[in-house]
PDB file of N, CA and C in Angstrom:
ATOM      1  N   UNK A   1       5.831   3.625   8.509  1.00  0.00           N
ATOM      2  CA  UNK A   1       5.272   2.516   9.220  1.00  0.00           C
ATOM      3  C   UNK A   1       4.677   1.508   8.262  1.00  0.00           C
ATOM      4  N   UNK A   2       3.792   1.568   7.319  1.00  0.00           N
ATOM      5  CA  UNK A   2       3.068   1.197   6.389  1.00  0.00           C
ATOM      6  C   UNK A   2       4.365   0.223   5.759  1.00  0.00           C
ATOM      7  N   UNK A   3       5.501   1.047   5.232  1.00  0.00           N
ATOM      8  CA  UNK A   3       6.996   0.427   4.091  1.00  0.00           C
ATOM      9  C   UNK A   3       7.486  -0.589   5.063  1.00  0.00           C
ATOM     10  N   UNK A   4       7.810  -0.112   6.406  1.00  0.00           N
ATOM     11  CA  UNK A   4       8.444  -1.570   7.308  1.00  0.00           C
ATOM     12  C   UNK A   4       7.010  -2.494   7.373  1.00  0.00           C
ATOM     13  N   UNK A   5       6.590  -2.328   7.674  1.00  0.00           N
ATOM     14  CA  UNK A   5       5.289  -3.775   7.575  1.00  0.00           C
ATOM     15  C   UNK A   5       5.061  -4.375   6.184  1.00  0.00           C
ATOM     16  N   UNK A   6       5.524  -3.399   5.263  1.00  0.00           N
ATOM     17  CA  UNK A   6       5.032  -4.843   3.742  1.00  0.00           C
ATOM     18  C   UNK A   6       6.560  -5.042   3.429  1.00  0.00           C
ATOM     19  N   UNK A   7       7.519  -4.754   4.004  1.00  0.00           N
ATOM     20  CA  UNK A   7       8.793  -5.093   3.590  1.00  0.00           C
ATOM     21  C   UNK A   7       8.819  -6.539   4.234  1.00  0.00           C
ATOM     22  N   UNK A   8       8.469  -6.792   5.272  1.00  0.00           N
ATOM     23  CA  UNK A   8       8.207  -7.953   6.659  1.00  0.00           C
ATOM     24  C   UNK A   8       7.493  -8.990   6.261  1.00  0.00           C
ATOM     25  N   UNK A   9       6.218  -8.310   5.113  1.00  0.00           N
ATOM     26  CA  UNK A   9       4.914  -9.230   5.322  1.00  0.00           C
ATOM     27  C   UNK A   9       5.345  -9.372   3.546  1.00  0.00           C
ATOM     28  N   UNK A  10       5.316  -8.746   2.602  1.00  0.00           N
ATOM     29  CA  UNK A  10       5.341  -8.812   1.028  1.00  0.00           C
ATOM     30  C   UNK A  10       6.271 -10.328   0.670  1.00  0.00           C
ATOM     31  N   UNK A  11       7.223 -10.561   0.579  1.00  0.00           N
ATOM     32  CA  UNK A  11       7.546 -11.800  -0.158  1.00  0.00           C
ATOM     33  C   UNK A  11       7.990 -11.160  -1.443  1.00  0.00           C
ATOM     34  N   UNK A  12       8.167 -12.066  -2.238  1.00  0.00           N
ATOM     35  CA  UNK A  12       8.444 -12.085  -4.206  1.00  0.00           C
ATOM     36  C   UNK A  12       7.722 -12.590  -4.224  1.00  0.00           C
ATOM     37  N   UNK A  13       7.272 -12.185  -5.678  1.00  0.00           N
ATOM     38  CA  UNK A  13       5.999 -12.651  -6.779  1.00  0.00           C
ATOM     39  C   UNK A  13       6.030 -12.303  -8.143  1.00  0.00           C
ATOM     40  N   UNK A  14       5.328 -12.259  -8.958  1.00  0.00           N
ATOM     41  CA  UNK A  14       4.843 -11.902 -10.198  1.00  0.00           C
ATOM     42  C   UNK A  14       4.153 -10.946 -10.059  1.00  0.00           C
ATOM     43  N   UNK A  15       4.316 -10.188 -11.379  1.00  0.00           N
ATOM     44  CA  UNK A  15       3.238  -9.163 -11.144  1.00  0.00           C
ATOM     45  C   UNK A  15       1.518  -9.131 -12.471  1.00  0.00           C
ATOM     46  N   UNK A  16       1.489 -10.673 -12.387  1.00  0.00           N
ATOM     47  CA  UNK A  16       0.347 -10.922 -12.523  1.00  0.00           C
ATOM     48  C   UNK A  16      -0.216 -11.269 -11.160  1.00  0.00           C
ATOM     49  N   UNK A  17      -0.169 -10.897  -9.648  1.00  0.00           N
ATOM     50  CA  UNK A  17      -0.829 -11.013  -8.847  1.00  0.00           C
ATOM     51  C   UNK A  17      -1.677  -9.807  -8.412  1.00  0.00           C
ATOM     52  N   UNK A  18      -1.584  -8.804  -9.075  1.00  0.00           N
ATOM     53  CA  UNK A  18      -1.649  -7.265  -8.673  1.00  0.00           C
ATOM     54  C   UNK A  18      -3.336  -7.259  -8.625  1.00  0.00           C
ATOM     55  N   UNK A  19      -3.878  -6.109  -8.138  1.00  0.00           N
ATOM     56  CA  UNK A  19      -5.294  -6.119  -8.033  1.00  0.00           C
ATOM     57  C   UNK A  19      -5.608  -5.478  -9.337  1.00  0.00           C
ATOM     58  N   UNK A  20      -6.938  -4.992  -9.414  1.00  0.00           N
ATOM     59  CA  UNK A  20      -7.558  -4.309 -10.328  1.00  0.00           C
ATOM     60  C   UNK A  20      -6.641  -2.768 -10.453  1.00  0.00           C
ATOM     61  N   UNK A  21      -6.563  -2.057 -11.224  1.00  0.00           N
ATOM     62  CA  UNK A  21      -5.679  -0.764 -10.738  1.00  0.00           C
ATOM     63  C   UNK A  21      -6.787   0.380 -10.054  1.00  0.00           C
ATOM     64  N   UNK A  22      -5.737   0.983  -9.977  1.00  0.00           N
ATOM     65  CA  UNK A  22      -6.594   2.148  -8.995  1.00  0.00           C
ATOM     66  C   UNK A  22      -6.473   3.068  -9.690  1.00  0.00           C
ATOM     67  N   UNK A  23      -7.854   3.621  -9.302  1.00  0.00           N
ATOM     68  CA  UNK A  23      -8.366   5.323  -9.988  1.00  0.00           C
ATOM     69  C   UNK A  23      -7.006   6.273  -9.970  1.00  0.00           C
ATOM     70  N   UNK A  24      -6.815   6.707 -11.232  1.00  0.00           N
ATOM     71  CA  UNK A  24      -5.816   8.169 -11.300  1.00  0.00           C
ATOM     72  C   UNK A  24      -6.425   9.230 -10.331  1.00  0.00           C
ATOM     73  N   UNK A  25      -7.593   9.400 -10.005  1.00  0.00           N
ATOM     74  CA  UNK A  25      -7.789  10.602  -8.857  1.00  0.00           C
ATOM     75  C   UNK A  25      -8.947   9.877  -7.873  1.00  0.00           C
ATOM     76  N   UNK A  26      -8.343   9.779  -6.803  1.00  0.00           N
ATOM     77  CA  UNK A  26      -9.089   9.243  -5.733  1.00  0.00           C
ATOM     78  C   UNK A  26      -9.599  10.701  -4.994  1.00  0.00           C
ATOM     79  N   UNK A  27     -10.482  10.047  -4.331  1.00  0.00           N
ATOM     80  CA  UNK A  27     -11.691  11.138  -3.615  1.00  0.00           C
ATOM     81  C   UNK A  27     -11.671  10.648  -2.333  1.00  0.00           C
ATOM     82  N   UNK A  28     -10.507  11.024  -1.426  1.00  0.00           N
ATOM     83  CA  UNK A  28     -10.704  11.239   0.133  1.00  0.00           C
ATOM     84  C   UNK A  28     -11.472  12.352   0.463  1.00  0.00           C
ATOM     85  N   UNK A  29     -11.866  12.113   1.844  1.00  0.00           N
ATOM     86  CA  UNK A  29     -13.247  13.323   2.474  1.00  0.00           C
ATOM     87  C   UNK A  29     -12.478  14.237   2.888  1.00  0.00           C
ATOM     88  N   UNK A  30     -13.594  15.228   2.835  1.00  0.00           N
ATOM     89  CA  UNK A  30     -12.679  16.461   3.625  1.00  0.00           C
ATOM     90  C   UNK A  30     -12.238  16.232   4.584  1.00  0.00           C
ATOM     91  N   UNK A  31     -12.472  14.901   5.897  1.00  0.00           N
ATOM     92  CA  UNK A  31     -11.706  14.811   7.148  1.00  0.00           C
ATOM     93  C   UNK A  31     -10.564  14.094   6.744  1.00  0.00           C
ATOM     94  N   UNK A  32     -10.326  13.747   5.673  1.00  0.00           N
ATOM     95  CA  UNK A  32      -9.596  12.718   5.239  1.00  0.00           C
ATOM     96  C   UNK A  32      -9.941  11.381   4.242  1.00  0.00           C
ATOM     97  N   UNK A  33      -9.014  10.348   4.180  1.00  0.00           N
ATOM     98  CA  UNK A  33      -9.341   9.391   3.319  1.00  0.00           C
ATOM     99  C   UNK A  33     -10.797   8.542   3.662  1.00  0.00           C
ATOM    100  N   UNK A  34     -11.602   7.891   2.622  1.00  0.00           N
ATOM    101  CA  UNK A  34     -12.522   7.245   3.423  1.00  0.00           C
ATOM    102  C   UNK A  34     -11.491   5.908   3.509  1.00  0.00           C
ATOM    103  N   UNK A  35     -12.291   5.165   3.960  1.00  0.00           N
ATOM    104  CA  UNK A  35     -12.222   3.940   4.188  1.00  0.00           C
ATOM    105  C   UNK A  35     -11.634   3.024   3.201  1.00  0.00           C
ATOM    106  N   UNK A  36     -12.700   2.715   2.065  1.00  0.00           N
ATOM    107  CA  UNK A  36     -12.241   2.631   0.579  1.00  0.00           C
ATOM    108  C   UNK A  36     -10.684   3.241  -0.044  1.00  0.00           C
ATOM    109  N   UNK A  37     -11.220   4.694   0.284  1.00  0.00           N
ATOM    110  CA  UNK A  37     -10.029   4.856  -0.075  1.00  0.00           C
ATOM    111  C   UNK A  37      -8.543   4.346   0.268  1.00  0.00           C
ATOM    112  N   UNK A  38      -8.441   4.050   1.839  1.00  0.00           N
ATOM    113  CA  UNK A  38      -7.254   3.520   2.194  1.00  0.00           C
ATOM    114  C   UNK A  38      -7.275   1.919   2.374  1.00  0.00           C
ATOM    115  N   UNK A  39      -7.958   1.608   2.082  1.00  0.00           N
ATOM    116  CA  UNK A  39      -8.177  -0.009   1.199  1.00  0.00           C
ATOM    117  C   UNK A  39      -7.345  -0.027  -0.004  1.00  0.00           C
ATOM    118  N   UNK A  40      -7.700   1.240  -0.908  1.00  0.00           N
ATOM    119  CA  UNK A  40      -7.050   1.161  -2.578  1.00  0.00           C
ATOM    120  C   UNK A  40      -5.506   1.416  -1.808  1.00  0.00           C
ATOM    121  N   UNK A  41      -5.078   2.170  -1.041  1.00  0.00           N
ATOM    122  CA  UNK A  41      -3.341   2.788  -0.592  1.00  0.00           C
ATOM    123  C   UNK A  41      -3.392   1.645  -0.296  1.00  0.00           C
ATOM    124  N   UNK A  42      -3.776   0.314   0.420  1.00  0.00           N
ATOM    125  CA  UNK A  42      -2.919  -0.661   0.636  1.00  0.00           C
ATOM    126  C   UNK A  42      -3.241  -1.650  -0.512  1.00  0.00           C
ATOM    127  N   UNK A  43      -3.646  -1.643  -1.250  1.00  0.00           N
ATOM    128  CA  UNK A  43      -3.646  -2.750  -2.236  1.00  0.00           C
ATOM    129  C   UNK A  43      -2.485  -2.438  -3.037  1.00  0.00           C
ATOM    130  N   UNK A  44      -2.334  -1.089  -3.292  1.00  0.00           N
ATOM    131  CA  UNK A  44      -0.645  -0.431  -3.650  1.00  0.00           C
ATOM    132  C   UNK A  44       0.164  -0.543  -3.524  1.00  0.00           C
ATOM    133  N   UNK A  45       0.063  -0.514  -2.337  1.00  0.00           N
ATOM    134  CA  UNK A  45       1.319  -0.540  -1.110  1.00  0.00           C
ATOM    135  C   UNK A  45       1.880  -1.694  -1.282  1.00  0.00           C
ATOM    136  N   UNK A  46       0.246  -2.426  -1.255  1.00  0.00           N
ATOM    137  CA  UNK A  46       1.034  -4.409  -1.317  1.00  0.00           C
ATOM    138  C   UNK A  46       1.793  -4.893  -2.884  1.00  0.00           C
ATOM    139  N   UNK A  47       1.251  -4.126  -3.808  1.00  0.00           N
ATOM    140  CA  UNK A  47       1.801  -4.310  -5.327  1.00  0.00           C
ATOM    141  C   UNK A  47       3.095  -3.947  -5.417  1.00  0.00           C
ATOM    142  N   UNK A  48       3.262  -2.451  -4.820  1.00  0.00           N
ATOM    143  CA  UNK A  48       4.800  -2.230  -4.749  1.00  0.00           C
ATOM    144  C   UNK A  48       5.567  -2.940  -3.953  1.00  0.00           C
ATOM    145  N   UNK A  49       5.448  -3.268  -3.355  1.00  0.00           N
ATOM    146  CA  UNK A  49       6.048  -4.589  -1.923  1.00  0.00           C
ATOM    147  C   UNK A  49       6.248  -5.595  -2.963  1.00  0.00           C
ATOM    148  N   UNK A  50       5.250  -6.229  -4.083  1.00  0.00           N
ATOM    149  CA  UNK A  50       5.240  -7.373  -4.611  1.00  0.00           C
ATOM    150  C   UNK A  50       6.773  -6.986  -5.573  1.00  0.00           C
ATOM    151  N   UNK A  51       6.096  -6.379  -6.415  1.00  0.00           N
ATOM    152  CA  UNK A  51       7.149  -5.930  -7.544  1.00  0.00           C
ATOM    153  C   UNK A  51       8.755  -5.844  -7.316  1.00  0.00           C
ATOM    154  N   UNK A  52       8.834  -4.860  -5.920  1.00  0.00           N
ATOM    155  CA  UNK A  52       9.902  -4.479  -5.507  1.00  0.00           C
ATOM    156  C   UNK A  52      11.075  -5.995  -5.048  1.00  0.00           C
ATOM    157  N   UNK A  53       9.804  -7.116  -4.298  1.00  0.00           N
ATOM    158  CA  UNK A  53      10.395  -8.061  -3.484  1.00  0.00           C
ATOM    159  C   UNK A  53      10.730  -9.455  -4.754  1.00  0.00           C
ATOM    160  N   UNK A  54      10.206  -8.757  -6.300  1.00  0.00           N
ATOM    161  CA  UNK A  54       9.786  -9.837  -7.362  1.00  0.00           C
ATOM    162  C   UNK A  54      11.694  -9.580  -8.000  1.00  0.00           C
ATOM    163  N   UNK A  55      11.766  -8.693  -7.611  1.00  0.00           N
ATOM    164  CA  UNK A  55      13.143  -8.205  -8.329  1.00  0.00           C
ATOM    165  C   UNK A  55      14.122  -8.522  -7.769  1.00  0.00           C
ATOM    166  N   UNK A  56      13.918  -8.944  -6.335  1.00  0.00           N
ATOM    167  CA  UNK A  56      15.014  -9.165  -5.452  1.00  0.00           C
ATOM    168  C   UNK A  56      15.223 -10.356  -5.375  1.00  0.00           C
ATOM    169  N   UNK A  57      14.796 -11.250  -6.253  1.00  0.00           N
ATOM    170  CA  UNK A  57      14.914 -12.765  -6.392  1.00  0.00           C
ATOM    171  C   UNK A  57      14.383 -13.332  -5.119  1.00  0.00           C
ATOM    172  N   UNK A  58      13.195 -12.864  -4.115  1.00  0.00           N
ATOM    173  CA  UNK A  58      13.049 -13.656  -3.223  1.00  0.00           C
ATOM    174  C   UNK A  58      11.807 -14.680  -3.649  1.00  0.00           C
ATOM    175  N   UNK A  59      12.011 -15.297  -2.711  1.00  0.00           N
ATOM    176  CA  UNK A  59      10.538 -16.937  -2.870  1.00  0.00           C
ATOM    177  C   UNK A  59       9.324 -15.720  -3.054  1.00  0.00           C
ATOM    178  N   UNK A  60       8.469 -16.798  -4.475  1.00  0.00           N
ATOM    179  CA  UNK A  60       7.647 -16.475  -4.775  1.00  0.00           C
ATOM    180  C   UNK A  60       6.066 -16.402  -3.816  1.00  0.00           C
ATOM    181  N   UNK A  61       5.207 -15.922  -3.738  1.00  0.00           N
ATOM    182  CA  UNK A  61       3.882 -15.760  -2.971  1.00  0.00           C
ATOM    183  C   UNK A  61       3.085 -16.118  -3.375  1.00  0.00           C
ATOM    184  N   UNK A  62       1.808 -16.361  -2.727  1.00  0.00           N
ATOM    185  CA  UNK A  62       0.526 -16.880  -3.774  1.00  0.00           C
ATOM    186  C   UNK A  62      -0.078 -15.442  -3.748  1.00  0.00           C
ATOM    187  N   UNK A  63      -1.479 -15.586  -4.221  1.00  0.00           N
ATOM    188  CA  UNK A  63      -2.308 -14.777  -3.788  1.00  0.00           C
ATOM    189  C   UNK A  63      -3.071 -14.852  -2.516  1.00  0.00           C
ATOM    190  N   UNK A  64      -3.206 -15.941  -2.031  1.00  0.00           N
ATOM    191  CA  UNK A  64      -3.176 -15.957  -0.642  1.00  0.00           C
ATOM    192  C   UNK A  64      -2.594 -15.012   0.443  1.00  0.00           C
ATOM    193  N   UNK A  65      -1.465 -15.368  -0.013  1.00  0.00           N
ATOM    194  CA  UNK A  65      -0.212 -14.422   0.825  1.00  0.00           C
ATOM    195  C   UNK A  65      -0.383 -12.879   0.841  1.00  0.00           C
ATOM    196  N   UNK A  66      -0.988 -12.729  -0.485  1.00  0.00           N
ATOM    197  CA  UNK A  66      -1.135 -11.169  -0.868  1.00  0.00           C
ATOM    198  C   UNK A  66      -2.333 -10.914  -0.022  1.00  0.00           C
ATOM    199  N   UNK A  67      -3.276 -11.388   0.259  1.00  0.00           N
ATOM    200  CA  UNK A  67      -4.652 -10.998   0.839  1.00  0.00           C
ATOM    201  C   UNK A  67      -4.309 -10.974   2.074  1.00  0.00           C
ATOM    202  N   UNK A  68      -3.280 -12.242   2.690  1.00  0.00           N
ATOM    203  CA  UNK A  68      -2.834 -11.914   4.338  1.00  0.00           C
ATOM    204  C   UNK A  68      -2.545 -10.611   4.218  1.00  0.00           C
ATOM    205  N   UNK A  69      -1.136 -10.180   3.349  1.00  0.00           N
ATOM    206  CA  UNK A  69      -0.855  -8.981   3.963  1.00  0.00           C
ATOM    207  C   UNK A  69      -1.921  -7.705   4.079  1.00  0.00           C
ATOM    208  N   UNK A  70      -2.255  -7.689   2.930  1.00  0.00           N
ATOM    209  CA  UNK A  70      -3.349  -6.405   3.037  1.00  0.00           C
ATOM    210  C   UNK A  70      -4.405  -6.651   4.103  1.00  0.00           C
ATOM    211  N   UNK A  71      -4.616  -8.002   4.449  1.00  0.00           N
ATOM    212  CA  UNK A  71      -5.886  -7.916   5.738  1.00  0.00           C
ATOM    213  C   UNK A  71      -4.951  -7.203   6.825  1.00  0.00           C
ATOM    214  N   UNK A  72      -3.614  -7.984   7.298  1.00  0.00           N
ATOM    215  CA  UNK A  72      -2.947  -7.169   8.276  1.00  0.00           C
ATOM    216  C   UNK A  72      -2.495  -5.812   7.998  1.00  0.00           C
ATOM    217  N   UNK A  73      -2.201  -5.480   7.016  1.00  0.00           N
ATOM    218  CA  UNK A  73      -1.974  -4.055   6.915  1.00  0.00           C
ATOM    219  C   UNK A  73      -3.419  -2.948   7.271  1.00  0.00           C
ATOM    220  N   UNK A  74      -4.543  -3.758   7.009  1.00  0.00           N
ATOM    221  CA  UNK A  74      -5.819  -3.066   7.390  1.00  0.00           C
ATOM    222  C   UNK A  74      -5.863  -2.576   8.466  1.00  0.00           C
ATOM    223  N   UNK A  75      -5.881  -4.219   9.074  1.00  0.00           N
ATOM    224  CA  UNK A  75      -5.878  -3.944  10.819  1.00  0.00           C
ATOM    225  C   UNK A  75      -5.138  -2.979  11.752  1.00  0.00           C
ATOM    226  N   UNK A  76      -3.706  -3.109  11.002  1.00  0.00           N
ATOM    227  CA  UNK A  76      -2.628  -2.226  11.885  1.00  0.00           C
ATOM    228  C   UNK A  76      -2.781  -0.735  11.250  1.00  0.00           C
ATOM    229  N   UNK A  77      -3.265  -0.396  10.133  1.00  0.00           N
ATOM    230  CA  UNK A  77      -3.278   0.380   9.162  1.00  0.00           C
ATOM    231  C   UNK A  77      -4.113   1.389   8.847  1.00  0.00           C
ATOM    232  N   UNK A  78      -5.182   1.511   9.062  1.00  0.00           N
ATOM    233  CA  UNK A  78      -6.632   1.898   8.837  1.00  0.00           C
ATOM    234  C   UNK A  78      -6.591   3.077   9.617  1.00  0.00           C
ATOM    235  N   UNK A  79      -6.434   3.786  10.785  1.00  0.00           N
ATOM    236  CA  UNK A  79      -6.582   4.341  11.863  1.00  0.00           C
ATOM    237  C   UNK A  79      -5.677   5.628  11.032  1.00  0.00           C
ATOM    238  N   UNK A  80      -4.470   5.197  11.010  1.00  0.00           N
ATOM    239  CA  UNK A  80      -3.787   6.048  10.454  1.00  0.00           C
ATOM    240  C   UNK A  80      -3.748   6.533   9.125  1.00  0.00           C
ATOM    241  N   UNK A  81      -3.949   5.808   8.274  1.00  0.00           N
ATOM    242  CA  UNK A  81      -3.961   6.121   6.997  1.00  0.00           C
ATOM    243  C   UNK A  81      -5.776   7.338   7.082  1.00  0.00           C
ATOM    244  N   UNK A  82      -6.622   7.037   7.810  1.00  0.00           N
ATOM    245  CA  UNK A  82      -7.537   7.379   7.775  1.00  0.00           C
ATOM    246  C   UNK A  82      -7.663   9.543   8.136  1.00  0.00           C
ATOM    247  N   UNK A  83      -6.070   9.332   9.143  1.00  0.00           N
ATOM    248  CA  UNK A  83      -6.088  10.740   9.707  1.00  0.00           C
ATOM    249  C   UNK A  83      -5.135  11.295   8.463  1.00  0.00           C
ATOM    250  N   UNK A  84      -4.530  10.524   7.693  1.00  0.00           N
ATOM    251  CA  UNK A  84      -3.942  11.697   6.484  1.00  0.00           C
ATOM    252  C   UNK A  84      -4.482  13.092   5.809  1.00  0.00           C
ATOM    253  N   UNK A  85      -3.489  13.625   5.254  1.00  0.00           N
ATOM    254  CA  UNK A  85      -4.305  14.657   4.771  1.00  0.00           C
ATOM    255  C   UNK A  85      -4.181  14.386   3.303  1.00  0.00           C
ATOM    256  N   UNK A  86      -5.002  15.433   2.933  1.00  0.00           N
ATOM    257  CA  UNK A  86      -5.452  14.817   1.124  1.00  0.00           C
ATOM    258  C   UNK A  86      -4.132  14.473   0.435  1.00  0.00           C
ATOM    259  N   UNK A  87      -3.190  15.586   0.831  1.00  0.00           N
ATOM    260  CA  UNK A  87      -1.818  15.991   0.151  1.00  0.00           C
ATOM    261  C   UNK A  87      -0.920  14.438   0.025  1.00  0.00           C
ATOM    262  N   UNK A  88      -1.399  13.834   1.620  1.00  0.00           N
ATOM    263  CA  UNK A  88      -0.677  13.171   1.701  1.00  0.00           C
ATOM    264  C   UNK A  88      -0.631  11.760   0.963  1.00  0.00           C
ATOM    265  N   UNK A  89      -2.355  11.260   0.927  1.00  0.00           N
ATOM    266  CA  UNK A  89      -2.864  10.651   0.541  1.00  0.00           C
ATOM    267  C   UNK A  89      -2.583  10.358  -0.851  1.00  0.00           C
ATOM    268  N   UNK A  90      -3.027  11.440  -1.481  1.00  0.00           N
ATOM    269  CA  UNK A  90      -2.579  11.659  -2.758  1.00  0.00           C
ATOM    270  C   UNK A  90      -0.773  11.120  -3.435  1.00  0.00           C
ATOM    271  N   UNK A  91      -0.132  11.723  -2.712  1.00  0.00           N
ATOM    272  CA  UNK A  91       1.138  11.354  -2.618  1.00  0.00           C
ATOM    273  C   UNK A  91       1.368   9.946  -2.546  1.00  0.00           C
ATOM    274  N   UNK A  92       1.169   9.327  -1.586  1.00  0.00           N
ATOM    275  CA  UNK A  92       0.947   7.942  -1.124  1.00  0.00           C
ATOM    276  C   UNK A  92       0.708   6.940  -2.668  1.00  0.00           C
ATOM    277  N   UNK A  93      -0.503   7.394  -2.814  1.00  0.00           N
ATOM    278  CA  UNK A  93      -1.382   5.933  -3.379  1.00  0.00           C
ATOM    279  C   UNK A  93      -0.650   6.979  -4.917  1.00  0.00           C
ATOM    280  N   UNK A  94      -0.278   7.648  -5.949  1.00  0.00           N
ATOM    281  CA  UNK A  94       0.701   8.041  -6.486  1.00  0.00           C
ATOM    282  C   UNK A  94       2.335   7.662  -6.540  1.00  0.00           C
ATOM    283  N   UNK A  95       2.601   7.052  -5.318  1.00  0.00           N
ATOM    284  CA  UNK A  95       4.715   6.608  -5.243  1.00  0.00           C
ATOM    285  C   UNK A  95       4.493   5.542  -6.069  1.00  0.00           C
ATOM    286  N   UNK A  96       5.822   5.089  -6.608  1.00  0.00           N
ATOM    287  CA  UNK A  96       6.174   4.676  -7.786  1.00  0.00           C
ATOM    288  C   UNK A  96       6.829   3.458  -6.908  1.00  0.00           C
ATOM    289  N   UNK A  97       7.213   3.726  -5.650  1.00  0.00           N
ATOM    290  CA  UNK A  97       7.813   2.671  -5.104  1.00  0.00           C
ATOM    291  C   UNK A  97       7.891   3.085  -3.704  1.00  0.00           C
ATOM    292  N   UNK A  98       8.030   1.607  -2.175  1.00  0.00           N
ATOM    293  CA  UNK A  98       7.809   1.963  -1.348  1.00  0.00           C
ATOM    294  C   UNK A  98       8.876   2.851  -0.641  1.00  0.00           C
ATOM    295  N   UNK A  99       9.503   3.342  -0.990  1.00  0.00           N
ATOM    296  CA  UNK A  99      10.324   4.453  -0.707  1.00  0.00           C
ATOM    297  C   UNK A  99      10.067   5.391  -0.862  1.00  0.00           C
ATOM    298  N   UNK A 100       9.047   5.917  -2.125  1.00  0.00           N
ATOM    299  CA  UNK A 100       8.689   7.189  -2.394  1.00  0.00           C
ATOM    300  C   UNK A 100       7.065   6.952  -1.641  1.00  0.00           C
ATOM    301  N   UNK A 101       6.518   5.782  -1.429  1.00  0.00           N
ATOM    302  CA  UNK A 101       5.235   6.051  -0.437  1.00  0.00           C
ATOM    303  C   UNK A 101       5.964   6.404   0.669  1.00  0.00           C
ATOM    304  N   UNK A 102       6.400   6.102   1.659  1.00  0.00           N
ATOM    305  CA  UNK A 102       7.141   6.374   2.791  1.00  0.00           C
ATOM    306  C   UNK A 102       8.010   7.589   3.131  1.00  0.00           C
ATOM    307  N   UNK A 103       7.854   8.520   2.123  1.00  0.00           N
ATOM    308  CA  UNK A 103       8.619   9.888   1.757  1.00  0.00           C
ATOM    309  C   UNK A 103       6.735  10.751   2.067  1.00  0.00           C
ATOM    310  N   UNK A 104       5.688  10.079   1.767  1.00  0.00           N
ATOM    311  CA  UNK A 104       4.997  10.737   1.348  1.00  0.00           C
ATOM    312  C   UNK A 104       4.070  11.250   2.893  1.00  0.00           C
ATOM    313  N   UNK A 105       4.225  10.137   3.782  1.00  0.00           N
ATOM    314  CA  UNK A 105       4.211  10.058   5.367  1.00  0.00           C
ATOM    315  C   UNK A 105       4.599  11.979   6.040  1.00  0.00           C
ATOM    316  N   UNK A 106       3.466  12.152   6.778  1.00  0.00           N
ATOM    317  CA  UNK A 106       3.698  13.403   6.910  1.00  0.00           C
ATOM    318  C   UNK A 106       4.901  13.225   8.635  1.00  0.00           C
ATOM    319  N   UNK A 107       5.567  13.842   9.258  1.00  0.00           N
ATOM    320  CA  UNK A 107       6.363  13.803  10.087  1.00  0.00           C
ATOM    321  C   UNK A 107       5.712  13.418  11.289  1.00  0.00           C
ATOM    322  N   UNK A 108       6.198  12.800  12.268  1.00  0.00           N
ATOM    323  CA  UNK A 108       5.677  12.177  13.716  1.00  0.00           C
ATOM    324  C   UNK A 108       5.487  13.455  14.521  1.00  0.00           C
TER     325      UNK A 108
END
């Protein structure tokens, strides 16, 4: 769900638009990710979207564009990313690309 929404919303860019990087070991709660934490999975999410969509020769984005998506990915986003489990989480904010985040999605 997460890979079809930044495939939709991401664009091409540079990848001098990327955020700060994210911690090699993130600390979701025992019920799951906090909050924060699935803030950092979509700032990811949106980098790999960038990178991926930077290669595909499409029109470039601002950073503007980048902050839309991650606000909407929040909104639609948050609820779920929030019920993951560590495994998954982990997995997630770890893929190398949004194919391997979207592998990392536990089954419906």
């Amino acid at each position: 769900m997460l890979v079809t929404a930044l495939g939709a919303c991401a664009g091409g860019s540079t990848a001098q638009a990327h955020a700060a990087p994210i911690p090699a070991e993130p600390t979701p709660a025992a019920t799951g990710p906090s909050e924060r934490d699935c803030d950092e999975l979509i700032t990811h999410a949106v980098a790999l979207g960038i990178d991926e969509s930077a290669g595909s020769g499409a029109a470039a984005t601002t950073q503007a564009d980048h902050e839309a998506v991650r606000r909407t990915l929040r909104e639609e986003f948050m609820t779920g990313c929030r019920a993951l489990t560590a495994d998954a989480f982990r997995c997630a904010l770890a893929a190398p690309s949004l194919a391997a985040l979207g592998a990392c999605q536990p089954p419906k």
